[in-house]
PDB file of N, CA and C in Angstrom:
ATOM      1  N   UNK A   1       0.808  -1.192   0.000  1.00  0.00           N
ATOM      2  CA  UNK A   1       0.000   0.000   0.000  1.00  0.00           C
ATOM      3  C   UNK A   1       0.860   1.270   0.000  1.00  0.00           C
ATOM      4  N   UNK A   2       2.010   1.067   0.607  1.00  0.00           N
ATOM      5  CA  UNK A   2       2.554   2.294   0.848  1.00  0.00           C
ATOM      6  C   UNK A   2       3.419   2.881  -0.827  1.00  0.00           C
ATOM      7  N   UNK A   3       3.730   1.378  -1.024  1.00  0.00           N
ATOM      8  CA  UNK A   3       4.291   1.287  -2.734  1.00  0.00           C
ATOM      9  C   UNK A   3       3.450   2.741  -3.391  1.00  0.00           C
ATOM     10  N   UNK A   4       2.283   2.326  -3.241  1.00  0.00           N
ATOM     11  CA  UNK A   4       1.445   2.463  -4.225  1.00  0.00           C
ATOM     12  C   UNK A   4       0.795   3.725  -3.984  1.00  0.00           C
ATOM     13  N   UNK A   5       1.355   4.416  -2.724  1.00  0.00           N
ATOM     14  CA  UNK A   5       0.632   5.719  -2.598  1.00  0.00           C
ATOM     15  C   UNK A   5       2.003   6.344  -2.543  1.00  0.00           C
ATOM     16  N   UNK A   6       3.072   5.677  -2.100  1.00  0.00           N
ATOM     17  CA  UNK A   6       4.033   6.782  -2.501  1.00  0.00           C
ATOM     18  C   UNK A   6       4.416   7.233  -4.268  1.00  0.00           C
ATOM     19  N   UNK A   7       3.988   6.401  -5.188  1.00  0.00           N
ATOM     20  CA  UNK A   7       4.015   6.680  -6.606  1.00  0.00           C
ATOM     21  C   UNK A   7       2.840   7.480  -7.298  1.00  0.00           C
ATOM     22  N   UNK A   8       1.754   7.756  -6.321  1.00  0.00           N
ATOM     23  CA  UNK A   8       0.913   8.807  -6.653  1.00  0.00           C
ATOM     24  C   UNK A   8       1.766   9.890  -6.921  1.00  0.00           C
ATOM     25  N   UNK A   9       0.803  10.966  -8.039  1.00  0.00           N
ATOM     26  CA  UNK A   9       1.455  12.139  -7.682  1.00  0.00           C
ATOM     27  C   UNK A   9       0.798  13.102  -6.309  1.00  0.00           C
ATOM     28  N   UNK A  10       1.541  14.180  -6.338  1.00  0.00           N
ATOM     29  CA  UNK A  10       0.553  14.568  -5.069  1.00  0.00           C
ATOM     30  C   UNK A  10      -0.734  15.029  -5.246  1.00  0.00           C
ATOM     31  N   UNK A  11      -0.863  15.518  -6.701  1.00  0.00           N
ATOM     32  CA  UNK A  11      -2.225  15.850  -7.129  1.00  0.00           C
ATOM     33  C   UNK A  11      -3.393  14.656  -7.260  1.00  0.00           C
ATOM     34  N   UNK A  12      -3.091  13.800  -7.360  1.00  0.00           N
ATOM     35  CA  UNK A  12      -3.999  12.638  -7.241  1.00  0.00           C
ATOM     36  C   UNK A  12      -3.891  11.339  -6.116  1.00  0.00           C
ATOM     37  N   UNK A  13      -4.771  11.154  -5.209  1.00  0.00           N
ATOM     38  CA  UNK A  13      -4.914  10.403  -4.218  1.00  0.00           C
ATOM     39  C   UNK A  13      -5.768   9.278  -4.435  1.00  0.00           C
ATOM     40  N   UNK A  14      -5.826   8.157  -4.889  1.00  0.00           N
ATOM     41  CA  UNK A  14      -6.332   6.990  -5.124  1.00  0.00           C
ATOM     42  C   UNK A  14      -6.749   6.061  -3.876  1.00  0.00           C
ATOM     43  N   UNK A  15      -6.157   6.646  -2.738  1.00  0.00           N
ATOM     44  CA  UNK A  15      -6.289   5.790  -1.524  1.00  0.00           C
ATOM     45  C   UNK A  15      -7.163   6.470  -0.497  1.00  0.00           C
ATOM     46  N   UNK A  16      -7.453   5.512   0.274  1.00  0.00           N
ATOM     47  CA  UNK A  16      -8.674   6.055   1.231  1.00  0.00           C
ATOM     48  C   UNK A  16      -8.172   6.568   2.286  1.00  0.00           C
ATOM     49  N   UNK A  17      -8.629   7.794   2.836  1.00  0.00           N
ATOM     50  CA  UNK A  17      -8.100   8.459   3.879  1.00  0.00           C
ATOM     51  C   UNK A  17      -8.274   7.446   5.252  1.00  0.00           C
ATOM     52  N   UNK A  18      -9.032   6.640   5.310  1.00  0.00           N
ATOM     53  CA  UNK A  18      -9.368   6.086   6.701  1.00  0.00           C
ATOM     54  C   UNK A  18      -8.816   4.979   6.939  1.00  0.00           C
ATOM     55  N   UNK A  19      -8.812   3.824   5.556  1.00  0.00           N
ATOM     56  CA  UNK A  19      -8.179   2.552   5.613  1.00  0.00           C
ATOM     57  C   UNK A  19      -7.043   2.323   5.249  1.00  0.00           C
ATOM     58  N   UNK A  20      -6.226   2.812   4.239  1.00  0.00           N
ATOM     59  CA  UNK A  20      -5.533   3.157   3.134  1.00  0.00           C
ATOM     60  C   UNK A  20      -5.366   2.397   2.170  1.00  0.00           C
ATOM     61  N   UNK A  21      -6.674   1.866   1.245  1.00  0.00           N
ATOM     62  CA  UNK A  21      -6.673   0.568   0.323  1.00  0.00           C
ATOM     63  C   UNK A  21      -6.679   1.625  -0.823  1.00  0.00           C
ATOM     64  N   UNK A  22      -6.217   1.253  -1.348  1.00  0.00           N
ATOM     65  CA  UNK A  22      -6.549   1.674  -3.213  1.00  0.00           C
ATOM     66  C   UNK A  22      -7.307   1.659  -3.477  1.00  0.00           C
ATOM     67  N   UNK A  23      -8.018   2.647  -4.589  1.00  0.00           N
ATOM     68  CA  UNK A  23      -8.972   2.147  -5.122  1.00  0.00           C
ATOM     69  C   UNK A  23      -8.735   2.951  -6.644  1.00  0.00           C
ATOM     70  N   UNK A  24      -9.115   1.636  -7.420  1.00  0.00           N
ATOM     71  CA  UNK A  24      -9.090   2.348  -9.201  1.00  0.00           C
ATOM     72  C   UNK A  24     -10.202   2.478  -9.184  1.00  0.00           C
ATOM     73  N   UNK A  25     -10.943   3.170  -9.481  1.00  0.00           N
ATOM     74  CA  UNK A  25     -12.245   3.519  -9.752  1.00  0.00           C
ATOM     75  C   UNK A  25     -12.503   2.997 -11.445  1.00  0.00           C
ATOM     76  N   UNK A  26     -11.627   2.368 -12.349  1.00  0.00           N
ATOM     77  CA  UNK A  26     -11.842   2.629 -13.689  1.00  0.00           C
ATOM     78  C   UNK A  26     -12.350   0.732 -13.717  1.00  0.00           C
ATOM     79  N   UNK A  27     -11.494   0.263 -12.621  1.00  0.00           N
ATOM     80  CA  UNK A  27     -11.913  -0.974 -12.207  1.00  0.00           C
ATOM     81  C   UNK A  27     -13.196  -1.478 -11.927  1.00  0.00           C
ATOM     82  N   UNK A  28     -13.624  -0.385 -11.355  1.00  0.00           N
ATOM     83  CA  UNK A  28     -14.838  -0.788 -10.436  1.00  0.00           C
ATOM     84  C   UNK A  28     -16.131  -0.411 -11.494  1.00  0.00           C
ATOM     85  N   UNK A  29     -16.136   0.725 -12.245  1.00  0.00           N
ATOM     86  CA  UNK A  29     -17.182   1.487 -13.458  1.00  0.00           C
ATOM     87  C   UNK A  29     -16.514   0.741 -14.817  1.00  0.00           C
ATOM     88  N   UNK A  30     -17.173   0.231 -15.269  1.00  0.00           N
ATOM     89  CA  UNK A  30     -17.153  -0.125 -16.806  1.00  0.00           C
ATOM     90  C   UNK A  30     -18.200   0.667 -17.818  1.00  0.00           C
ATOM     91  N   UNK A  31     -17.880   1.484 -18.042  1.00  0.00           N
ATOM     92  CA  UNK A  31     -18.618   2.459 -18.979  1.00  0.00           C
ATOM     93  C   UNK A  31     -19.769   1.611 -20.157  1.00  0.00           C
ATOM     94  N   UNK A  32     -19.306   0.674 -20.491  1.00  0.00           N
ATOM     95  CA  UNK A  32     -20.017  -0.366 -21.213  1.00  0.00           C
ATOM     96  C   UNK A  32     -21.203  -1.072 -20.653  1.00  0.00           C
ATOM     97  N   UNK A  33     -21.397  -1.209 -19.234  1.00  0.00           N
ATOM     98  CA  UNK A  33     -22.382  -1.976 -18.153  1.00  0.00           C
ATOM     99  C   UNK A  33     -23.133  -1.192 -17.782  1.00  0.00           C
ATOM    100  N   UNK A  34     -23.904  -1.238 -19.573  1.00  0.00           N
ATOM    101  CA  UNK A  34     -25.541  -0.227 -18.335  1.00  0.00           C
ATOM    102  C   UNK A  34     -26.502  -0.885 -18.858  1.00  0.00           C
ATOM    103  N   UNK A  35     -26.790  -2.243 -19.051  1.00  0.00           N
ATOM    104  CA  UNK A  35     -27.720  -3.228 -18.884  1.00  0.00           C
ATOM    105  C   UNK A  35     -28.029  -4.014 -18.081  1.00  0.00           C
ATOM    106  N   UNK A  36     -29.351  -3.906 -16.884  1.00  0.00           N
ATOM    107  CA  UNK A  36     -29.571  -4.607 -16.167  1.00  0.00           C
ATOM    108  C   UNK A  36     -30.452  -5.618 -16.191  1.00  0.00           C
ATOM    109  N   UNK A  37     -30.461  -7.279 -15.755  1.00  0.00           N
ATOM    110  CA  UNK A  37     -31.090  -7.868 -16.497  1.00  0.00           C
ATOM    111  C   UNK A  37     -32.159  -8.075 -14.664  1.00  0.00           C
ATOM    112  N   UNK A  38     -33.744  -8.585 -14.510  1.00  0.00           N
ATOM    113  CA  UNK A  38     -33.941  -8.836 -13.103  1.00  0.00           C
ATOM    114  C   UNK A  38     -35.274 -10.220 -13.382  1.00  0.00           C
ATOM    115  N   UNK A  39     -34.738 -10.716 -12.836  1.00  0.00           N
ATOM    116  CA  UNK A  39     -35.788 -12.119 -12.928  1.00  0.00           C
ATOM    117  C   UNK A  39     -36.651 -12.186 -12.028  1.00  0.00           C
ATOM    118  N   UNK A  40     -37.826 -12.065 -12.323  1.00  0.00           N
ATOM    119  CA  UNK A  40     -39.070 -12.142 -11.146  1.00  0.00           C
ATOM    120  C   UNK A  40     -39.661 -13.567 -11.312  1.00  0.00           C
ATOM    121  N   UNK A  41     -40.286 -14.432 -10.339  1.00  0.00           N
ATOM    122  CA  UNK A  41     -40.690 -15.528 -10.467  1.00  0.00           C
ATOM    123  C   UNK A  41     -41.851 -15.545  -9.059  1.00  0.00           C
ATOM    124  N   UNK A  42     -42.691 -16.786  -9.455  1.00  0.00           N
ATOM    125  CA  UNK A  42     -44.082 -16.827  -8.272  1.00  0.00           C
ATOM    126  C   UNK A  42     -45.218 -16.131  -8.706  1.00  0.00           C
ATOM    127  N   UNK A  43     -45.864 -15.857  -7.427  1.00  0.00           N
ATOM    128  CA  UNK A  43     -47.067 -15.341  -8.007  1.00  0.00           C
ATOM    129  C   UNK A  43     -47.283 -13.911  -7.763  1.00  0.00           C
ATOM    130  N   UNK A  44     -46.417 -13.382  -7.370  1.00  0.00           N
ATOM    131  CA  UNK A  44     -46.380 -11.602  -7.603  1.00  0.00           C
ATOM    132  C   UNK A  44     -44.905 -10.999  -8.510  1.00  0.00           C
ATOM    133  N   UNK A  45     -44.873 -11.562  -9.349  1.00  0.00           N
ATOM    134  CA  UNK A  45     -43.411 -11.756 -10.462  1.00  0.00           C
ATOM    135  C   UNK A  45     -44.164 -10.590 -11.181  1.00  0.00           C
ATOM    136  N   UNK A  46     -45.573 -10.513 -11.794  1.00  0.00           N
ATOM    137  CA  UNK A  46     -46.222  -9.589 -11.978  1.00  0.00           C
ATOM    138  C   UNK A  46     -45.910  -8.035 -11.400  1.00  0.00           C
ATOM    139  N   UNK A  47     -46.571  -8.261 -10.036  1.00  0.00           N
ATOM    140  CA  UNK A  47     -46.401  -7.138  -9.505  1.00  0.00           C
ATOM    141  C   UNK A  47     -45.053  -6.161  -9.394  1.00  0.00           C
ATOM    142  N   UNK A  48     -44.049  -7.060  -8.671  1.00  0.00           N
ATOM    143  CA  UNK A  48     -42.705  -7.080  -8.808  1.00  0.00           C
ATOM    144  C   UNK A  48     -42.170  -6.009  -9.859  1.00  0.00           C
ATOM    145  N   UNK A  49     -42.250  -7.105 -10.971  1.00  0.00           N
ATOM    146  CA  UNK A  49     -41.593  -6.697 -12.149  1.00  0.00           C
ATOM    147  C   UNK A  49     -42.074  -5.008 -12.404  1.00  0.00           C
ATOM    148  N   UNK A  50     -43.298  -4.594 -12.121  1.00  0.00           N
ATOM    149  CA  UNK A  50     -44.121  -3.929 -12.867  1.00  0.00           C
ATOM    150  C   UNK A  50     -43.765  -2.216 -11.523  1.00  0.00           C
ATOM    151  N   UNK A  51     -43.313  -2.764 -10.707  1.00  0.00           N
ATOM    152  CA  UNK A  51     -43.154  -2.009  -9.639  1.00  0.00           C
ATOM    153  C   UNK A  51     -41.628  -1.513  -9.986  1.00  0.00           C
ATOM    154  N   UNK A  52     -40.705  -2.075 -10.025  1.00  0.00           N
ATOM    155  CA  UNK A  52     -39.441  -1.604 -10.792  1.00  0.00           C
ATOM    156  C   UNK A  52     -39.466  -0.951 -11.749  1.00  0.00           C
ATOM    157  N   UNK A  53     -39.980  -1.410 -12.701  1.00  0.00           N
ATOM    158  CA  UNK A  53     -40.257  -0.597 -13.757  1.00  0.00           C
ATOM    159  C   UNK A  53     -40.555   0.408 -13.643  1.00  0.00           C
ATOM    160  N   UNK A  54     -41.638   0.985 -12.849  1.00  0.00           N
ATOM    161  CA  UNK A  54     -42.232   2.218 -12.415  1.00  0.00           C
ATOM    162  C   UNK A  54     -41.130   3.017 -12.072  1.00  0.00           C
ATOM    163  N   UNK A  55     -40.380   2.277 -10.782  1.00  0.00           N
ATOM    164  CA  UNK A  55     -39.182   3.053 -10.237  1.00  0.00           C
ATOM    165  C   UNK A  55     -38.211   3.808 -10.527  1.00  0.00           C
ATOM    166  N   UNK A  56     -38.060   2.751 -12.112  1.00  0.00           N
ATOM    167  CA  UNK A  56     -36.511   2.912 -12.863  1.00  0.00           C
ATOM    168  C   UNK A  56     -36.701   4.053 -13.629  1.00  0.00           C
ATOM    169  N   UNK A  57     -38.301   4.314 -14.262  1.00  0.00           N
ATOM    170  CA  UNK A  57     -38.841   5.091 -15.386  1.00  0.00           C
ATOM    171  C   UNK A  57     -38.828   6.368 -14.277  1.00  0.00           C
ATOM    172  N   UNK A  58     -39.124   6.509 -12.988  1.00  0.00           N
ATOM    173  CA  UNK A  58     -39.633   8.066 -12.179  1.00  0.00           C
ATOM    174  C   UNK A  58     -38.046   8.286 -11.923  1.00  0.00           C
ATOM    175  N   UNK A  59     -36.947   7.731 -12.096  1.00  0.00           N
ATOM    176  CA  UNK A  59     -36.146   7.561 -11.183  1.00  0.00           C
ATOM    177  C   UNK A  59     -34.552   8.577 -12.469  1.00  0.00           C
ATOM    178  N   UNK A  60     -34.991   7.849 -13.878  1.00  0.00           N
ATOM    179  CA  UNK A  60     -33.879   8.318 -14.544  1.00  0.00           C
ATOM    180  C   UNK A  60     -34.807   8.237 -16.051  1.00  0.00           C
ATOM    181  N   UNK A  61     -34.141   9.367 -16.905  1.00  0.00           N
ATOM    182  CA  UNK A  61     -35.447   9.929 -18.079  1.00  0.00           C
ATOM    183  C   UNK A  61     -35.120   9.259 -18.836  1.00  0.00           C
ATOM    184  N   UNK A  62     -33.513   8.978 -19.105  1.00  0.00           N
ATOM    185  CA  UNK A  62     -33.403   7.961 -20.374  1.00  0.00           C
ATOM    186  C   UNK A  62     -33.142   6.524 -20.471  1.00  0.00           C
ATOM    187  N   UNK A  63     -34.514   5.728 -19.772  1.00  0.00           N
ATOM    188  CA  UNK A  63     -33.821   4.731 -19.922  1.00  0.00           C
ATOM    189  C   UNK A  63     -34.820   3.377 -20.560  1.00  0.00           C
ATOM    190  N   UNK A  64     -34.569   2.400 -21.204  1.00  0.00           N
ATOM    191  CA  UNK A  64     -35.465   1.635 -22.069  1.00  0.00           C
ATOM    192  C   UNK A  64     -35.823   0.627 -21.286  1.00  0.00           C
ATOM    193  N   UNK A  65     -36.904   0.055 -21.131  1.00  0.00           N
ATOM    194  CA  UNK A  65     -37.149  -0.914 -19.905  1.00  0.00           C
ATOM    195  C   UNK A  65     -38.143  -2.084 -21.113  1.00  0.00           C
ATOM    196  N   UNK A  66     -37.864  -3.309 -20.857  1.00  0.00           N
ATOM    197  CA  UNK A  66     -38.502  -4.060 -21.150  1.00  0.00           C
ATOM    198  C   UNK A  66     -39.075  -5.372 -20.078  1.00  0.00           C
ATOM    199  N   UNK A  67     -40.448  -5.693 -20.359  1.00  0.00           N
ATOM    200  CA  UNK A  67     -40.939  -6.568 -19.650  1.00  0.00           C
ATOM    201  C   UNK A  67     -40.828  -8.026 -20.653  1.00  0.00           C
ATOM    202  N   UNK A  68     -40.689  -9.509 -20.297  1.00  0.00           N
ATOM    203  CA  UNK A  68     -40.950 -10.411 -20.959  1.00  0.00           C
ATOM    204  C   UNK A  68     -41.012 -11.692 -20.156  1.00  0.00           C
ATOM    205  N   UNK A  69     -42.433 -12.845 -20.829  1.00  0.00           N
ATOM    206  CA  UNK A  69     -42.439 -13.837 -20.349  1.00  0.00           C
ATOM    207  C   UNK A  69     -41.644 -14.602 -20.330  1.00  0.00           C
ATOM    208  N   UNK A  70     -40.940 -15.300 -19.407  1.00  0.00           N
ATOM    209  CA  UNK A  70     -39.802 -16.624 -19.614  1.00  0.00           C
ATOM    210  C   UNK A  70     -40.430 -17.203 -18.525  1.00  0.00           C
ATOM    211  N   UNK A  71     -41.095 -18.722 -19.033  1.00  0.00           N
ATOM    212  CA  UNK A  71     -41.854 -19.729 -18.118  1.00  0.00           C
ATOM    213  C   UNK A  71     -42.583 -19.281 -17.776  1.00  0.00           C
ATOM    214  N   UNK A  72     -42.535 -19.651 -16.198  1.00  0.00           N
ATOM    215  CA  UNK A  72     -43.197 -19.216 -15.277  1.00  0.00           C
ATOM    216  C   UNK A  72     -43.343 -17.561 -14.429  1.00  0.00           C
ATOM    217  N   UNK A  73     -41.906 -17.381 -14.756  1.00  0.00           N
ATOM    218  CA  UNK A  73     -41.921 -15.703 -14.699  1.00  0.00           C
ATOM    219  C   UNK A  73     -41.658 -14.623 -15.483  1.00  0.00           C
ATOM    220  N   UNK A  74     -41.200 -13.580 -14.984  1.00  0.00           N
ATOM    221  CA  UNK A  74     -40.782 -12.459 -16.082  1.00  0.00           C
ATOM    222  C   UNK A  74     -39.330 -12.210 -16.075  1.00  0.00           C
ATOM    223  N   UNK A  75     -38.876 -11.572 -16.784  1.00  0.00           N
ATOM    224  CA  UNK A  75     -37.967 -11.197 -16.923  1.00  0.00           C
ATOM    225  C   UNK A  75     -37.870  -9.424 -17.254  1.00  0.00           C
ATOM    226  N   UNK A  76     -37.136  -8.481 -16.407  1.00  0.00           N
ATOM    227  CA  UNK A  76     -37.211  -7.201 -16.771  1.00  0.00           C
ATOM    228  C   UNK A  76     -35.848  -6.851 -17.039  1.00  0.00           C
ATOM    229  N   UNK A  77     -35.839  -6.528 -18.531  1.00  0.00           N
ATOM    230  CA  UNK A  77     -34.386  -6.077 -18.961  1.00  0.00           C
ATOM    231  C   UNK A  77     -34.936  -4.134 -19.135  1.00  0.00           C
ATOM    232  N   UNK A  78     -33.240  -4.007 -18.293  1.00  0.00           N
ATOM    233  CA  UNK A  78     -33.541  -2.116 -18.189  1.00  0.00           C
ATOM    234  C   UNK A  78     -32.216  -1.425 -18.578  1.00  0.00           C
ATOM    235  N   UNK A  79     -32.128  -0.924 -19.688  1.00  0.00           N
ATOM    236  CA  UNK A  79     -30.832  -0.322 -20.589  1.00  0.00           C
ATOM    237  C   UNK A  79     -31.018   1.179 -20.273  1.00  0.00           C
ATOM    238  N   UNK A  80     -29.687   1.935 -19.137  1.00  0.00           N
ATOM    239  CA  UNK A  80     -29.600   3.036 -18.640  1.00  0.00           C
ATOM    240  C   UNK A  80     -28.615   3.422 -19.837  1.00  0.00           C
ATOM    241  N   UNK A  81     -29.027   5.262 -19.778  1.00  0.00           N
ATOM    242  CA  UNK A  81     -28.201   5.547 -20.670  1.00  0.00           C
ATOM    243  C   UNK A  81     -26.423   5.704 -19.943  1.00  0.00           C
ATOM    244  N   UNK A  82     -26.079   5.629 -18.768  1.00  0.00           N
ATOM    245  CA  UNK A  82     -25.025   5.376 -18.295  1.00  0.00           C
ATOM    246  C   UNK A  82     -24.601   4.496 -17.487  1.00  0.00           C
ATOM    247  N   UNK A  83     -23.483   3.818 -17.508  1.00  0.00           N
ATOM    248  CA  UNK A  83     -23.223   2.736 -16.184  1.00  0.00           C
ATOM    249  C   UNK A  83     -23.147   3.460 -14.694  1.00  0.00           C
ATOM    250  N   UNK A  84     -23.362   4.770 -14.353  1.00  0.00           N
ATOM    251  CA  UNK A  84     -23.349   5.138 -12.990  1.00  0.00           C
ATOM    252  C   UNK A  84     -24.983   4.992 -12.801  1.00  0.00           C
ATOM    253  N   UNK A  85     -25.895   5.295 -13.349  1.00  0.00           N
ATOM    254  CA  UNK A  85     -26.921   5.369 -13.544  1.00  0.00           C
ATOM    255  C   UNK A  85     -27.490   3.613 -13.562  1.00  0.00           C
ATOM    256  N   UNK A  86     -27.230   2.573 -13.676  1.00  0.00           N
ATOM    257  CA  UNK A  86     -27.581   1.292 -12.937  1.00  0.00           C
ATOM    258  C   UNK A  86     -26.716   1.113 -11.914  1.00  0.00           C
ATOM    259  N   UNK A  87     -25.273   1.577 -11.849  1.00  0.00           N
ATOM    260  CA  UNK A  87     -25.154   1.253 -10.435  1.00  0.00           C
ATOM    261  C   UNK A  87     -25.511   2.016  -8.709  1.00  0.00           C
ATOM    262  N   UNK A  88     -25.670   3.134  -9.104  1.00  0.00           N
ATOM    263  CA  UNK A  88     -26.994   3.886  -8.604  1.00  0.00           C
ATOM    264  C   UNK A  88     -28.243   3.710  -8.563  1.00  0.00           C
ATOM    265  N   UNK A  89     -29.142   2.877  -9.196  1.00  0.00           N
ATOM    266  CA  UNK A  89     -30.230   1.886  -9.310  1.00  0.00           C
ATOM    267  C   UNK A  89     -30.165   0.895  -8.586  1.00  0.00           C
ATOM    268  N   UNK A  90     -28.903   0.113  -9.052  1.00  0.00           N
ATOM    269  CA  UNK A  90     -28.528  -1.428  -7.926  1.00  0.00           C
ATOM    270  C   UNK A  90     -28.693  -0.933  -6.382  1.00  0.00           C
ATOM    271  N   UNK A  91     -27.740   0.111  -6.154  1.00  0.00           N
ATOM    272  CA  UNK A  91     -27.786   0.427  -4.539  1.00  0.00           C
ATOM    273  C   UNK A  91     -29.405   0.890  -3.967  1.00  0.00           C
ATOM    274  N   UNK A  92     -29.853   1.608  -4.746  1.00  0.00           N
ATOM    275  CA  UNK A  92     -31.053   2.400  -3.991  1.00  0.00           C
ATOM    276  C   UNK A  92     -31.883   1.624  -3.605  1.00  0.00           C
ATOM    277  N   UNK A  93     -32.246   0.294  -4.988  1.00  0.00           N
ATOM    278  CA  UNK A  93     -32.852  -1.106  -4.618  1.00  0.00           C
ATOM    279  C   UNK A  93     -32.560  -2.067  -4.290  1.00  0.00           C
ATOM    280  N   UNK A  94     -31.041  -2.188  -3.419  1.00  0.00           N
ATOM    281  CA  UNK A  94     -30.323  -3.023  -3.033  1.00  0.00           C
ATOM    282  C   UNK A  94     -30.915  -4.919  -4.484  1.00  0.00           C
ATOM    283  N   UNK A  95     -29.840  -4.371  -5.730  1.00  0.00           N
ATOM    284  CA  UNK A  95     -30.339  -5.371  -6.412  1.00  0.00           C
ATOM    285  C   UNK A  95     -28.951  -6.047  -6.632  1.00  0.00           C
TER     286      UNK A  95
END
């Protein structure tokens, strides 16, 4: 750790003030990952599904949401126009 914060420059700090772990952030965001896929199943897979949807649509303006039957349940695929924007989705709805 210390490697790795003494080769920072001083203008940029990658490490956490409290723990001192690294963090790449370029690691963690993939600019490419803004498709979320969510499988509902049972007998409120309906409701479920249809309740996210709502969420995702009040929640962010551009984003394409699809509902579809597979079996017994649904399937809700939801294409954000950015990857901070589903992973900001994942957390709020712990998904």
């Amino acid at each position: 750790m210390k490697n790795i914060h003494n080769a920072q420059s001083s203008l940029v700090n990658d490490t956490c003030n409290d723990c001192g772990s690294y963090a790449d952030i370029g690691a963690v965001i993939d600019e490419h990952d803004r498709q979320l896929v969510v499988n509902f199943s049972g007998a409120e897979a309906q409701v479920g599904s249809e309740s996210l949807r709502k969420k995702v649509q009040a929640r962010f303006d551009n984003v394409s949401v699809e509902l579809m039957s597979v079996g017994s349940g649904i399937s809700l695929t939801i294409d954000f126009a950015f990857s901070a924007e589903k992973m900001i989705f994942q957390l709020e709805n712990a998904i």
